[in-house]
Each structure stands twice: as C-alpha cells, then as structure tokens.
C-alpha atoms as a PDB file:
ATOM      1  CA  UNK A   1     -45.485 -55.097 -28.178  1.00  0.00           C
ATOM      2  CA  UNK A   2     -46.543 -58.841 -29.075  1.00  0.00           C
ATOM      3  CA  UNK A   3     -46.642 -61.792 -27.141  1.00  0.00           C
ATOM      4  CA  UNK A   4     -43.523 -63.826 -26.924  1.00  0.00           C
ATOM      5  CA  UNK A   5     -44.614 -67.164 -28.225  1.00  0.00           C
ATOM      6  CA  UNK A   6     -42.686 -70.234 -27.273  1.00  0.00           C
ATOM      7  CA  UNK A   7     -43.016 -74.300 -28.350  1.00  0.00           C
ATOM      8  CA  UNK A   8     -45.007 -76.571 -25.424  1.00  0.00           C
ATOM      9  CA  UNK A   9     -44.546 -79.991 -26.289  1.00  0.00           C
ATOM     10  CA  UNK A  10     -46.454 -80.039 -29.842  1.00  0.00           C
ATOM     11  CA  UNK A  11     -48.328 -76.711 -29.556  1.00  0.00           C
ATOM     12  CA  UNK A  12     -47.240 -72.828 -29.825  1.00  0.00           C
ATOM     13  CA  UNK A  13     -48.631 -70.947 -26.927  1.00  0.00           C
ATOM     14  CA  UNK A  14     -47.865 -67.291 -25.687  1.00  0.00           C
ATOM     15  CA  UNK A  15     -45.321 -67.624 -22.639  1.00  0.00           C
ATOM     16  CA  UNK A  16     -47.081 -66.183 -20.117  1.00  0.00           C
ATOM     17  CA  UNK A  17     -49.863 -68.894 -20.773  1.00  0.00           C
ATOM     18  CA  UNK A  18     -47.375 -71.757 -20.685  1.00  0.00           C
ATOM     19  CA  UNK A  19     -46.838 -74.515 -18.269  1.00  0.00           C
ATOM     20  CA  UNK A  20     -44.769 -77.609 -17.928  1.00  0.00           C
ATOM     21  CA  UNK A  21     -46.650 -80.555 -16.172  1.00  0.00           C
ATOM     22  CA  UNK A  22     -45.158 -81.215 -12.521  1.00  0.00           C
ATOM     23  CA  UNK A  23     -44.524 -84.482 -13.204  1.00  0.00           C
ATOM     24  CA  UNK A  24     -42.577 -84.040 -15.956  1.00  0.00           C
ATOM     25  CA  UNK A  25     -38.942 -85.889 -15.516  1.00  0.00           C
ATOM     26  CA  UNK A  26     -37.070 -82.509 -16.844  1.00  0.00           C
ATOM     27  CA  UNK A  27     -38.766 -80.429 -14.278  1.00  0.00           C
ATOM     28  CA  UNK A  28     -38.749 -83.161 -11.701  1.00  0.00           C
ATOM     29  CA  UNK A  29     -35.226 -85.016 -11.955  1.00  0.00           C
ATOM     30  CA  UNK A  30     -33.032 -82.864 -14.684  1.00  0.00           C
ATOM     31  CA  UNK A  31     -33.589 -85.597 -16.892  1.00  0.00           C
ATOM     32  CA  UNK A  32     -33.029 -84.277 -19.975  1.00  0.00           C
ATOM     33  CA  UNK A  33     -31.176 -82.522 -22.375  1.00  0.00           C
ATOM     34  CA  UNK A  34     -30.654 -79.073 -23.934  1.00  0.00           C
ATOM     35  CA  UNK A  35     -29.392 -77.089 -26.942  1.00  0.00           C
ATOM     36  CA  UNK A  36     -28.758 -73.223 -27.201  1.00  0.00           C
ATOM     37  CA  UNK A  37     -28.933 -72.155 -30.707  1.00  0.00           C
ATOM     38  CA  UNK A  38     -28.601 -69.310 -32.472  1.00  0.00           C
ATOM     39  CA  UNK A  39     -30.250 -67.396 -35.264  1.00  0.00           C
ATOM     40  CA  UNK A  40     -29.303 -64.177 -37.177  1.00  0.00           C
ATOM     41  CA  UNK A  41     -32.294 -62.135 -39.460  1.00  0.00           C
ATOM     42  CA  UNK A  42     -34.530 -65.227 -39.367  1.00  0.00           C
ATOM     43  CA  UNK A  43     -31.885 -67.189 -40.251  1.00  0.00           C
ATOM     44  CA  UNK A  44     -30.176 -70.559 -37.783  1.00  0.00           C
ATOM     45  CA  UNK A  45     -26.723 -70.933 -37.356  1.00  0.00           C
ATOM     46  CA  UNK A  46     -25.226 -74.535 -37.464  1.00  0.00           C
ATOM     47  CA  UNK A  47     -28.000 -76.235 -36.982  1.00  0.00           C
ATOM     48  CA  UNK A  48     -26.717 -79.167 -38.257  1.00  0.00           C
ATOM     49  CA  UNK A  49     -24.316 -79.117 -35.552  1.00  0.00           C
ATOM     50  CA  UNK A  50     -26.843 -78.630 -32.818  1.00  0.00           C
ATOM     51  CA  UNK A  51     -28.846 -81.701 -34.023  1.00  0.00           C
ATOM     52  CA  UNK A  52     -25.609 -83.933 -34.459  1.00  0.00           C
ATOM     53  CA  UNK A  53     -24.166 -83.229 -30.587  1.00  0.00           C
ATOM     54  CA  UNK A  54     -28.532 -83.417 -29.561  1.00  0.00           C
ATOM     55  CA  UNK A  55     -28.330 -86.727 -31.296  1.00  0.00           C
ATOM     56  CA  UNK A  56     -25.348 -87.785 -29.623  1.00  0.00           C
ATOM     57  CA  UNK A  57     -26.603 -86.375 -26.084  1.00  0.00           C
ATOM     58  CA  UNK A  58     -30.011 -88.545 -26.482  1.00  0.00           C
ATOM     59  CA  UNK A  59     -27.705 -91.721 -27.661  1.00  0.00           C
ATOM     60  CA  UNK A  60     -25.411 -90.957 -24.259  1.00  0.00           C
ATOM     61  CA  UNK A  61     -28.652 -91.183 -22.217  1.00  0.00           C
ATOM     62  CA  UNK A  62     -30.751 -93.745 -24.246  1.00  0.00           C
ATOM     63  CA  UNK A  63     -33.493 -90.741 -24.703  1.00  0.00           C
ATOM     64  CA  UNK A  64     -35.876 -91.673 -27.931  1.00  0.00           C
ATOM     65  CA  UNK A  65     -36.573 -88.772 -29.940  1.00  0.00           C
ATOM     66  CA  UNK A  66     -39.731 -89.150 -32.202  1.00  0.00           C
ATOM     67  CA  UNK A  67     -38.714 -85.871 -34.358  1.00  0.00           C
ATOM     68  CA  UNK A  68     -36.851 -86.114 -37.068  1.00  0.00           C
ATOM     69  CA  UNK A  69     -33.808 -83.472 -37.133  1.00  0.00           C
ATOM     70  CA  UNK A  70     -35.625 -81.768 -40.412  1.00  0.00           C
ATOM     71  CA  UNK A  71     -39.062 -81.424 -38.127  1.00  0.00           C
ATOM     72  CA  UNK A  72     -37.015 -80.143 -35.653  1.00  0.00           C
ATOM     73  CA  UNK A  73     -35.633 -77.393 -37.906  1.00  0.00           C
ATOM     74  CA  UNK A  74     -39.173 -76.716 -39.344  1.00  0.00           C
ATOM     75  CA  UNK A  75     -40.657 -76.316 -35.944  1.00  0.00           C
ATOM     76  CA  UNK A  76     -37.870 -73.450 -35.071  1.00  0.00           C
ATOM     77  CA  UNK A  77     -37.989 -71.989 -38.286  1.00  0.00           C
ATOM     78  CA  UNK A  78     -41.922 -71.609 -37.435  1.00  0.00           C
ATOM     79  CA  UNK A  79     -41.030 -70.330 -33.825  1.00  0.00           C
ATOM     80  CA  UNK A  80     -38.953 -67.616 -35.821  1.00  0.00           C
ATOM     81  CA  UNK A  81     -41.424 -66.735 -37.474  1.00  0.00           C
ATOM     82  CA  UNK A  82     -44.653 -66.373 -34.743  1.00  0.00           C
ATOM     83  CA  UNK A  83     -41.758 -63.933 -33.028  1.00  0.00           C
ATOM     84  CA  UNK A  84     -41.087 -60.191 -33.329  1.00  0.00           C
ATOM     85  CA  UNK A  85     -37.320 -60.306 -33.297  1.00  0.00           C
ATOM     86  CA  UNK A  86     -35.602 -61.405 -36.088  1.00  0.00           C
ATOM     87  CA  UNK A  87     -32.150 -62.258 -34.550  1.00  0.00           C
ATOM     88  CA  UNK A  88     -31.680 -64.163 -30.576  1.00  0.00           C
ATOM     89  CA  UNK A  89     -31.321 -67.482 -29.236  1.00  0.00           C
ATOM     90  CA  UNK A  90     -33.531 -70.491 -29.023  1.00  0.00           C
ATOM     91  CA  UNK A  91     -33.671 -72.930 -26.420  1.00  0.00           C
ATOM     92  CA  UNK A  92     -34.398 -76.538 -27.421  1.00  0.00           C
ATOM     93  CA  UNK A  93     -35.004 -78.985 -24.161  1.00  0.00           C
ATOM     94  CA  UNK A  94     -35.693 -82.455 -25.131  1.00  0.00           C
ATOM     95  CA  UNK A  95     -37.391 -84.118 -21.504  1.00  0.00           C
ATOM     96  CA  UNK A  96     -37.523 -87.988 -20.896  1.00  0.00           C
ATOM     97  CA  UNK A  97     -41.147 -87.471 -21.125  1.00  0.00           C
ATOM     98  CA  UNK A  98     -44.067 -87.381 -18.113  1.00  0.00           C
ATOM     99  CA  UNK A  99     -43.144 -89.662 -14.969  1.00  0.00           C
ATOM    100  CA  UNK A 100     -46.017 -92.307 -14.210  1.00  0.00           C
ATOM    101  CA  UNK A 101     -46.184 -93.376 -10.685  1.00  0.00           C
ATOM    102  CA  UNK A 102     -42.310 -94.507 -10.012  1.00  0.00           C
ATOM    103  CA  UNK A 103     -39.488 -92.073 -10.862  1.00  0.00           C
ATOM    104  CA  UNK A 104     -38.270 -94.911 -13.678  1.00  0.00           C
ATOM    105  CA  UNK A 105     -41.574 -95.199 -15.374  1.00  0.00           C
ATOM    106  CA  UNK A 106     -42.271 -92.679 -17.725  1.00  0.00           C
ATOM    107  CA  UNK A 107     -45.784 -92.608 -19.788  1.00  0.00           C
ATOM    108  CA  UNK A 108     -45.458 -91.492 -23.463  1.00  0.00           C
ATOM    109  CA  UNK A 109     -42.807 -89.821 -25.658  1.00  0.00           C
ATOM    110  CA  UNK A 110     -40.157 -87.629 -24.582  1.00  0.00           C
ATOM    111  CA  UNK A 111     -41.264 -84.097 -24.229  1.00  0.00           C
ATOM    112  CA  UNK A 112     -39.769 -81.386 -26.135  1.00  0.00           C
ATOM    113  CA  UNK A 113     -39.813 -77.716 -24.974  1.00  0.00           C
ATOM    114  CA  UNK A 114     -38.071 -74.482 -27.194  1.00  0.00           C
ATOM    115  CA  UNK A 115     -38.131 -70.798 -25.953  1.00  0.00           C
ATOM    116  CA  UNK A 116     -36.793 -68.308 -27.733  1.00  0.00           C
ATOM    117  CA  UNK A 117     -35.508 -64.691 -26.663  1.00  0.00           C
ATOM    118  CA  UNK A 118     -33.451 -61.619 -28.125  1.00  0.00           C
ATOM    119  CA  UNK A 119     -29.647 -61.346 -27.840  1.00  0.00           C
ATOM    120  CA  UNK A 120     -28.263 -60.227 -24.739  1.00  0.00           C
ATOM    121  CA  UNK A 121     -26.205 -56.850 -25.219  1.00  0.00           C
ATOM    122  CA  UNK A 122     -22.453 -57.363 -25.759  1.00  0.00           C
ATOM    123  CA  UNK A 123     -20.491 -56.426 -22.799  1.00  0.00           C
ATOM    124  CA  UNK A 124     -17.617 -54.383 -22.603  1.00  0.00           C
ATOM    125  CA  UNK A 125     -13.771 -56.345 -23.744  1.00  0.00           C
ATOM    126  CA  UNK A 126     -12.371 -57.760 -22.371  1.00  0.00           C
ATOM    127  CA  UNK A 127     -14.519 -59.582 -19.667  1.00  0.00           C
ATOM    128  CA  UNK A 128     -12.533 -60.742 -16.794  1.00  0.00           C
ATOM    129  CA  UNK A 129     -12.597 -64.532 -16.201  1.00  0.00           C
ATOM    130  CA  UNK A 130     -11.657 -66.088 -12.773  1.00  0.00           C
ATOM    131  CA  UNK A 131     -10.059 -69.580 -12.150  1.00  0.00           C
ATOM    132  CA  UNK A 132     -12.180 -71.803  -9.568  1.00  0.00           C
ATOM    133  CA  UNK A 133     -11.397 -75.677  -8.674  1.00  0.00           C
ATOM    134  CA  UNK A 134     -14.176 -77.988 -10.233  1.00  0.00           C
ATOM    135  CA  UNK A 135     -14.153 -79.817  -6.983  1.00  0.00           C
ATOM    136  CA  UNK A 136     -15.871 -77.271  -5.237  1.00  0.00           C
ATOM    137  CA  UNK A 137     -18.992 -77.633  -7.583  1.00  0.00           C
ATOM    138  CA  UNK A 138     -21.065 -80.428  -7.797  1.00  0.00           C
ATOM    139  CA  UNK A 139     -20.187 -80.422 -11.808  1.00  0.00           C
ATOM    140  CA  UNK A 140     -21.922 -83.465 -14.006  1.00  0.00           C
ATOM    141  CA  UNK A 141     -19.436 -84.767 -16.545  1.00  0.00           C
ATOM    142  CA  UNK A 142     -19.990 -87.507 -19.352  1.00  0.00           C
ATOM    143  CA  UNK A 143     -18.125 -89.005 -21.568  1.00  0.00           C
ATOM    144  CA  UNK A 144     -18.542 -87.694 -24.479  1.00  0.00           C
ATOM    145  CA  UNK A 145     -19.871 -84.529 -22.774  1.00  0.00           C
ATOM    146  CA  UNK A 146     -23.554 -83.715 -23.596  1.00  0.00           C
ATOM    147  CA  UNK A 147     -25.676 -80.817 -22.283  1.00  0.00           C
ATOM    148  CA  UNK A 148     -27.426 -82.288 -19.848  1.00  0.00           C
ATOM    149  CA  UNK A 149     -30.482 -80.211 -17.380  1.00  0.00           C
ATOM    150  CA  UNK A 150     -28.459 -80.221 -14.671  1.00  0.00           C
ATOM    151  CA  UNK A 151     -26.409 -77.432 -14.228  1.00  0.00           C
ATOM    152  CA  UNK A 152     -26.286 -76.745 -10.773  1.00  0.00           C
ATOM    153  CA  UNK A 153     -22.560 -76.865 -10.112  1.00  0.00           C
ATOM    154  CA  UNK A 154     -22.300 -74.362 -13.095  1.00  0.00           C
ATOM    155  CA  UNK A 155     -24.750 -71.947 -12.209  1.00  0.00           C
ATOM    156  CA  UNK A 156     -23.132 -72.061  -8.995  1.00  0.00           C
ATOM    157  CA  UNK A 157     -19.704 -71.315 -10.166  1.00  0.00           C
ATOM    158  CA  UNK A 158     -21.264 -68.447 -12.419  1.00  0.00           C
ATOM    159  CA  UNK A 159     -22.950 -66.517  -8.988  1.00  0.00           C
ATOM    160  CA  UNK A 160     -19.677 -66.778  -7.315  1.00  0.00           C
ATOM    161  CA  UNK A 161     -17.333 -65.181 -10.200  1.00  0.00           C
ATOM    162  CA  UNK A 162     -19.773 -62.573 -10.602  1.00  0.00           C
ATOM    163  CA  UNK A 163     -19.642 -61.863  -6.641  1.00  0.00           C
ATOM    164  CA  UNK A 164     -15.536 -61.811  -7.803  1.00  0.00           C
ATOM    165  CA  UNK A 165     -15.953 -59.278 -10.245  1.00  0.00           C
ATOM    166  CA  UNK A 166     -16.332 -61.587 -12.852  1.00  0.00           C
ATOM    167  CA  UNK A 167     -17.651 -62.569 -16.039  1.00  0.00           C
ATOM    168  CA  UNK A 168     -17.055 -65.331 -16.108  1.00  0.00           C
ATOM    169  CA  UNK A 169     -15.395 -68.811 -14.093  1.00  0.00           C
ATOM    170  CA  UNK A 170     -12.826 -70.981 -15.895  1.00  0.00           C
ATOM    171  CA  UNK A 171     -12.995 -74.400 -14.130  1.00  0.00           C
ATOM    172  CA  UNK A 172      -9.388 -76.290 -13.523  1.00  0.00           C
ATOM    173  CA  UNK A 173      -9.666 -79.798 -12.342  1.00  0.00           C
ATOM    174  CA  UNK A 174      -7.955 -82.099  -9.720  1.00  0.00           C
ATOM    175  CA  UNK A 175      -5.429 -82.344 -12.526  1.00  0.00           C
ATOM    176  CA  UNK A 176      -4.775 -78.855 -12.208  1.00  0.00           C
ATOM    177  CA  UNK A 177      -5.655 -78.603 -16.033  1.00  0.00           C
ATOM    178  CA  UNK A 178      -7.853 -76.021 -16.994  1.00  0.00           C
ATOM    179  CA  UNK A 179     -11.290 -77.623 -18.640  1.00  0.00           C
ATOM    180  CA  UNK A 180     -14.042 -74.969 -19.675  1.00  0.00           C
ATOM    181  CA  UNK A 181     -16.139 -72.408 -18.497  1.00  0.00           C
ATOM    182  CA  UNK A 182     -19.446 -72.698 -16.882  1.00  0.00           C
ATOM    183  CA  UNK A 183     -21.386 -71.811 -19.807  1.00  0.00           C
ATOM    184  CA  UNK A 184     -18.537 -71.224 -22.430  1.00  0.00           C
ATOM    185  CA  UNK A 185     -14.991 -72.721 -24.021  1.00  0.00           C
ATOM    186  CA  UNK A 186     -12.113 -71.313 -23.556  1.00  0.00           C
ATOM    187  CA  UNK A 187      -8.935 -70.462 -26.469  1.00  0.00           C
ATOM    188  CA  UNK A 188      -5.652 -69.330 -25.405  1.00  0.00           C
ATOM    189  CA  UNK A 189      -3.000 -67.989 -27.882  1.00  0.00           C
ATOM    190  CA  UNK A 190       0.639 -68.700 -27.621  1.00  0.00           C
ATOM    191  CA  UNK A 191       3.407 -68.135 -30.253  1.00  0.00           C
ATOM    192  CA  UNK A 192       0.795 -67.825 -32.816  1.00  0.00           C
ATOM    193  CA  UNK A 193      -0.738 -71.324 -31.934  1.00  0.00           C
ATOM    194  CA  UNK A 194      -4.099 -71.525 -30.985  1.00  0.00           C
ATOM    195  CA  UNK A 195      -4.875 -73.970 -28.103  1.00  0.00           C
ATOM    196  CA  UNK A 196      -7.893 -75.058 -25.966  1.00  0.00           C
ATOM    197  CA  UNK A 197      -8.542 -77.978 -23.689  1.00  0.00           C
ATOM    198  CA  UNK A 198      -9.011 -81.014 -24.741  1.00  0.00           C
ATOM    199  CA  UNK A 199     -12.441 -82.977 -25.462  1.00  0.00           C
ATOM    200  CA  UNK A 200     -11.546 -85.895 -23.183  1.00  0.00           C
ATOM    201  CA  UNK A 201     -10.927 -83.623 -20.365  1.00  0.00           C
ATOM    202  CA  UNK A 202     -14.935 -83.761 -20.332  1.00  0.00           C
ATOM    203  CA  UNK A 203     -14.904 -80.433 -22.463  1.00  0.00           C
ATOM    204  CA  UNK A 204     -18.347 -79.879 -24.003  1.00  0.00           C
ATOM    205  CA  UNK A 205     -17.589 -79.564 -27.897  1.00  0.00           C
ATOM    206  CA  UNK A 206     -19.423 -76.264 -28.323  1.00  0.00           C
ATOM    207  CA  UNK A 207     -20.460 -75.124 -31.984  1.00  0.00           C
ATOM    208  CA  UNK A 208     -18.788 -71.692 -31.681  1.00  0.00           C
ATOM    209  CA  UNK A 209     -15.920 -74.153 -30.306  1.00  0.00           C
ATOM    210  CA  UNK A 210     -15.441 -75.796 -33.653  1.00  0.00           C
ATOM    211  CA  UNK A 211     -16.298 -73.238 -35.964  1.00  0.00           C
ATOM    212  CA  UNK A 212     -13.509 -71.357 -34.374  1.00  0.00           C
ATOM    213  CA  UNK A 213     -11.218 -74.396 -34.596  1.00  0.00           C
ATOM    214  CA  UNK A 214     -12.633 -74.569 -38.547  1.00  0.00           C
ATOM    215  CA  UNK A 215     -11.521 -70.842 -39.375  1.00  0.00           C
ATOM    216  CA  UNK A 216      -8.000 -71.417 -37.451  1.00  0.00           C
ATOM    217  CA  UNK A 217      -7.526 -73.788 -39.856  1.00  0.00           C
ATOM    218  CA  UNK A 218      -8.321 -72.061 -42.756  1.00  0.00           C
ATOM    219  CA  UNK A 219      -6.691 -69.190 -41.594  1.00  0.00           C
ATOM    220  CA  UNK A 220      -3.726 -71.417 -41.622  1.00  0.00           C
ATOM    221  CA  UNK A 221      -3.304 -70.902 -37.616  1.00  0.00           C
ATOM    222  CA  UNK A 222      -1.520 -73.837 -36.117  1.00  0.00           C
ATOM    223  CA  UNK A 223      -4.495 -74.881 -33.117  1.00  0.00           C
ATOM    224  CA  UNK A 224      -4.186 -78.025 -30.877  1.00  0.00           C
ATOM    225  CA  UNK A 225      -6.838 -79.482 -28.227  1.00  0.00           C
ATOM    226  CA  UNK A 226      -4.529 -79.569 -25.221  1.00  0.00           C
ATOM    227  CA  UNK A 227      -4.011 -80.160 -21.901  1.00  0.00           C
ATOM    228  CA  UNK A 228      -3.284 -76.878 -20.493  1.00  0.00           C
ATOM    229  CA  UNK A 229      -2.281 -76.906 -16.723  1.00  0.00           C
ATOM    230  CA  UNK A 230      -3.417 -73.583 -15.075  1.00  0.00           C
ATOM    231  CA  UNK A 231       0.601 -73.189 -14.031  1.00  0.00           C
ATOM    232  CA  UNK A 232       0.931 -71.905 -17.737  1.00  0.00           C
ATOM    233  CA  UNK A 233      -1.596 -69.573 -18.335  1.00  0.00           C
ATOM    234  CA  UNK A 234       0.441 -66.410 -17.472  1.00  0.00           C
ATOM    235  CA  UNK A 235       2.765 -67.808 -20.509  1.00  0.00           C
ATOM    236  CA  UNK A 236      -0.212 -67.159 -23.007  1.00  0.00           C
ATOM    237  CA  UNK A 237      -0.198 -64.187 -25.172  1.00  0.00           C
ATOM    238  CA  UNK A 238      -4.194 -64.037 -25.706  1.00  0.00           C
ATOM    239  CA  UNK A 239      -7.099 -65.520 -24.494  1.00  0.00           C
ATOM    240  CA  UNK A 240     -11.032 -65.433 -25.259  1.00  0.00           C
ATOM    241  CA  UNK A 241     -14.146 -67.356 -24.754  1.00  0.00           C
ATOM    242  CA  UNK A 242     -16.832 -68.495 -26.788  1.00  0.00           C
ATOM    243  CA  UNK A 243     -20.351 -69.878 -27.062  1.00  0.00           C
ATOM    244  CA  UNK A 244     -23.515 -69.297 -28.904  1.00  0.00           C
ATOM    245  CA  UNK A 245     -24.654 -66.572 -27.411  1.00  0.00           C
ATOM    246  CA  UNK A 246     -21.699 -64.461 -27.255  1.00  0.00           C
ATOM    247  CA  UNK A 247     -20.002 -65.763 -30.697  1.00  0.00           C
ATOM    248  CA  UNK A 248     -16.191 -64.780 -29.082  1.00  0.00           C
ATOM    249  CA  UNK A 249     -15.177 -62.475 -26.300  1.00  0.00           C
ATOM    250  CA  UNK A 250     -11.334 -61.438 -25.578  1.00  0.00           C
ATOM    251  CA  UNK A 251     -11.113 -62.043 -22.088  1.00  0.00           C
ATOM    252  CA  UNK A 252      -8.356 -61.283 -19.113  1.00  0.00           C
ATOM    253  CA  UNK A 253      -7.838 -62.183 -15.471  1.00  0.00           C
ATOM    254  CA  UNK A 254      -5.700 -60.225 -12.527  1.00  0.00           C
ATOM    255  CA  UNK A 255      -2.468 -59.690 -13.440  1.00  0.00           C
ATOM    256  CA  UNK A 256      -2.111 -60.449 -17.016  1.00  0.00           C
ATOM    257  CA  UNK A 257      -3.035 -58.314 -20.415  1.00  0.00           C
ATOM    258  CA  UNK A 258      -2.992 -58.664 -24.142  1.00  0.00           C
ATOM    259  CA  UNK A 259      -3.577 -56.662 -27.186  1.00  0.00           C
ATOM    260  CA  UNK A 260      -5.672 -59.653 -28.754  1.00  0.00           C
ATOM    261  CA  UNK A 261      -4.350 -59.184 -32.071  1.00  0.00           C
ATOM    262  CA  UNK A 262      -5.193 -62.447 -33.420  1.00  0.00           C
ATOM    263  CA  UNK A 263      -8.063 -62.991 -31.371  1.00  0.00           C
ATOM    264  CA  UNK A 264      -9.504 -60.059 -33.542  1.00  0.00           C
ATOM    265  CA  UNK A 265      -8.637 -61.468 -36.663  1.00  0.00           C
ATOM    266  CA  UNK A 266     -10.490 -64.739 -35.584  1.00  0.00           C
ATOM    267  CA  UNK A 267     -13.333 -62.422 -34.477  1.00  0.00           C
ATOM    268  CA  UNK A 268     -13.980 -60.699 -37.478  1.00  0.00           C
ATOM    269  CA  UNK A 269     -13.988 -63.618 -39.547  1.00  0.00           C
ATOM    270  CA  UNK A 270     -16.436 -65.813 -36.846  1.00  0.00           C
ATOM    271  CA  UNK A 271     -18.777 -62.794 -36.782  1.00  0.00           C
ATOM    272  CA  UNK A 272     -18.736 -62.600 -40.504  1.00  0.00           C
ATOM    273  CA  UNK A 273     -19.927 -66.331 -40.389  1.00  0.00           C
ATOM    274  CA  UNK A 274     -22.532 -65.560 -37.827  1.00  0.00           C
ATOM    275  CA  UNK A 275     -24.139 -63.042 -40.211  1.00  0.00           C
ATOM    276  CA  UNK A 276     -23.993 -65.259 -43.466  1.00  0.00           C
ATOM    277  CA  UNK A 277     -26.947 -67.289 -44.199  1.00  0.00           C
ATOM    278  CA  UNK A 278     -26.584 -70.792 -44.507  1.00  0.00           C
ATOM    279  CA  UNK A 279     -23.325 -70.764 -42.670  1.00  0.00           C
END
C-alpha cells in the first residue's frame, strides 16, 4: 500500500515525514482557517463554493492569501492525483503564517496545509442526534460564520453526545433556538416545508447546506431559514443532517420517529449530484 501524500506549505511530502513548524500561529494560537472538501472519482465537489466562504473567512479575519483560487484548485487536483484513492475528503488549512518573536508578529506569508483521506463508512439511519445548550461549550461564533481552527467547544460537544449514545449534538442557544450541529447543519421537515436555522443565528453556511436548499427549490419544496425554538421540534415530521463528509443523514432523537419520505427524495437527488462531475 502507498504512502499517503499530503500538501506542507508549498511542497508534497509523504505524511508520516511531515511536520508543521512549532511556531506556526495555526498550531500555536488556532489562528487560522479551514475547509473540508470533497471529491468523488478524482473529481471536487463545489469547489467554487469552498473558495468563495475561504475567501470570505480570510476577509472576516484580515488573513492575506497569496494563492489564487485556480492555484488552489490545481494544487488539490495534483494532491488527487499523488493519492491511491480516488474518492475522500481533503482538508485545506490556510495558517496566519510563522510567529516571529511576539504572538502579533508573524514573518512571511500565510501558511497553507491540505491532507487528504478516504471516506469514512456510512453509518447506519437514522443516527440519533442529542440537544445540548451552547452555553456549556466554549463555542467561537462570527458574524458571518467562518470555519475558524478553533473548535474546541465543538469537539467537546461531539465526545459528550457520543458518551449519550449519540451521533451527533444539535446545539440550541440562550434563545432556546436550535443553531447547528458541531460539525454539521441541520433540516427539519414540516407540512412539506423544508426549514433550517437561520444564517444570522451564527449558522455556518455549509456547501451540502445550500446545495440542499438549491435542489428544494428545484424540487419545488417550499424551504425557509428559520428560527426554530427547540419547544417545536417534536412538531416536525422529518429531520436530517448534512455536511461534506456525510452528503445527508436522516436522523432521530428519544421519543420521536419518521418515515423520512421526503428526506429520501432530497437524498437521492443530493447523492446523484455528489457523483456528477462538474457539479
């Protein structure tokens, strides 16, 4: 079996013979940000949309990015290629660049960093989701919401659902209004309208987010960005989650079920998407 081979900062190196400098701000302060992105047979899936919320995450921080977004796209298409699997996720981290002395000076041009790995096996539907209170986690938000490095209060959140039994945790804030998952969105299904929170709840707009809301549309589903209190989600009729990795995933918590019978409409027609080149 080959080498993995991942992208250091201008070179390809095998992964076991990578390192990231100590003083790098990423490594040292979080300071940076990330995109998860998907590829299917050799081929990326919305990258355009990756770069554009990247873009908007470095503008949000005032991070200079020498790359252009078509270098960018080159240098995973490469990465692709110097791999064995054809289909998985790559992870491009964009770092302030190396610290100099003070934690504010920085020496040089931001960093950038990709990995790459296969797709995780699909786990059994639905997953079971649990609701936890955002003020228990020490969660980052921005407005707009970008992916920052720190994830601390998520990863957090994502040990203690799966100590519940969980998949995955649903965050609800001081609102009471339920925002997103720690990793994921979240799409509920009522009177065949399709609703998930809204952006300016500090929502992360995910790409499997709005390629869902895109085929809800042209499926001629009624969907709305909402505020959703957590009082009403016994009221819904379906639910699911969604994100890169896992496309979409029906999911369920204690004491409520569905047959997901438009969540498996929407399904087929995302994964057909995911397989399509040039989608």
């Amino acid at each position: 079996m080959s080498k993995t081979i991942i992208f250091l900062n201008g070179e390809f190196k095998p992964l076991n013979e990578s390192a990231i400098a100590f003083n790098d701000g990423g490594f040292q302060y979080g300071d940076g940000l990330f995109e998860t992105i998907r590829f299917q047979n050799g081929n990326i899936f919305s990258s355009n949309k990756h770069l554009r919320r990247l873009r908007e995450g470095l503008r949000v921080l005032d991070l200079h990015l020498e790359q252009t977004n078509e270098s960018l796209i080159l240098t995973l298409q490469q990465l692709i290629a110097k791999n064995e699997f054809k289909s998985g996720l790559l992870r491009l981290m964009v770092t302030r660049g190396i610290i100099e002395g003070t934690p504010w000076n920085y020496a040089g041009a931001s960093c950038v960093y990709i990995s790459i790995r296969p797709l995780s096996p699909s786990p059994k539907s639905p997953v079971k989701v649990v609701f936890l209170k955002e003020k228990n986690y020490p969660i980052i938000r921005f407005s707009p919401a970008i992916k920052s490095m720190n994830y601390i209060g998520n990863m957090k959140a994502k040990k203690d659902a799966e100590k519940m039994g969980a998949y995955e945790p649903v965050f609800i804030n001081n609102e009471n209004y339920v925002t997103e998952c720690a990793i994921r969105n979240i799409f509920f299904i009522k009177d065949d309208i399709l609703f998930t929170p809204s952006l300016d709840l500090g929502v992360l707009p995910g790409v499997m987010r709005s390629t869902i809301l895109e085929i809800a549309r042209e499926m001629e589903i009624p969907a709305e960005e909402s505020y959703i209190s957590y009082s009403e989600i016994n009221e819904m009729k379906e639910a699911f989650i969604s994100s890169t990795g896992i496309g979409l995933l029906p999911c369920c918590w204690n004491g409520w079920v569905s047959n997901f019978e438009l969540t498996k409409k929407i399904s087929v027609e995302l994964n057909r998407r995911i397989h399509t080149p040039g989608k």
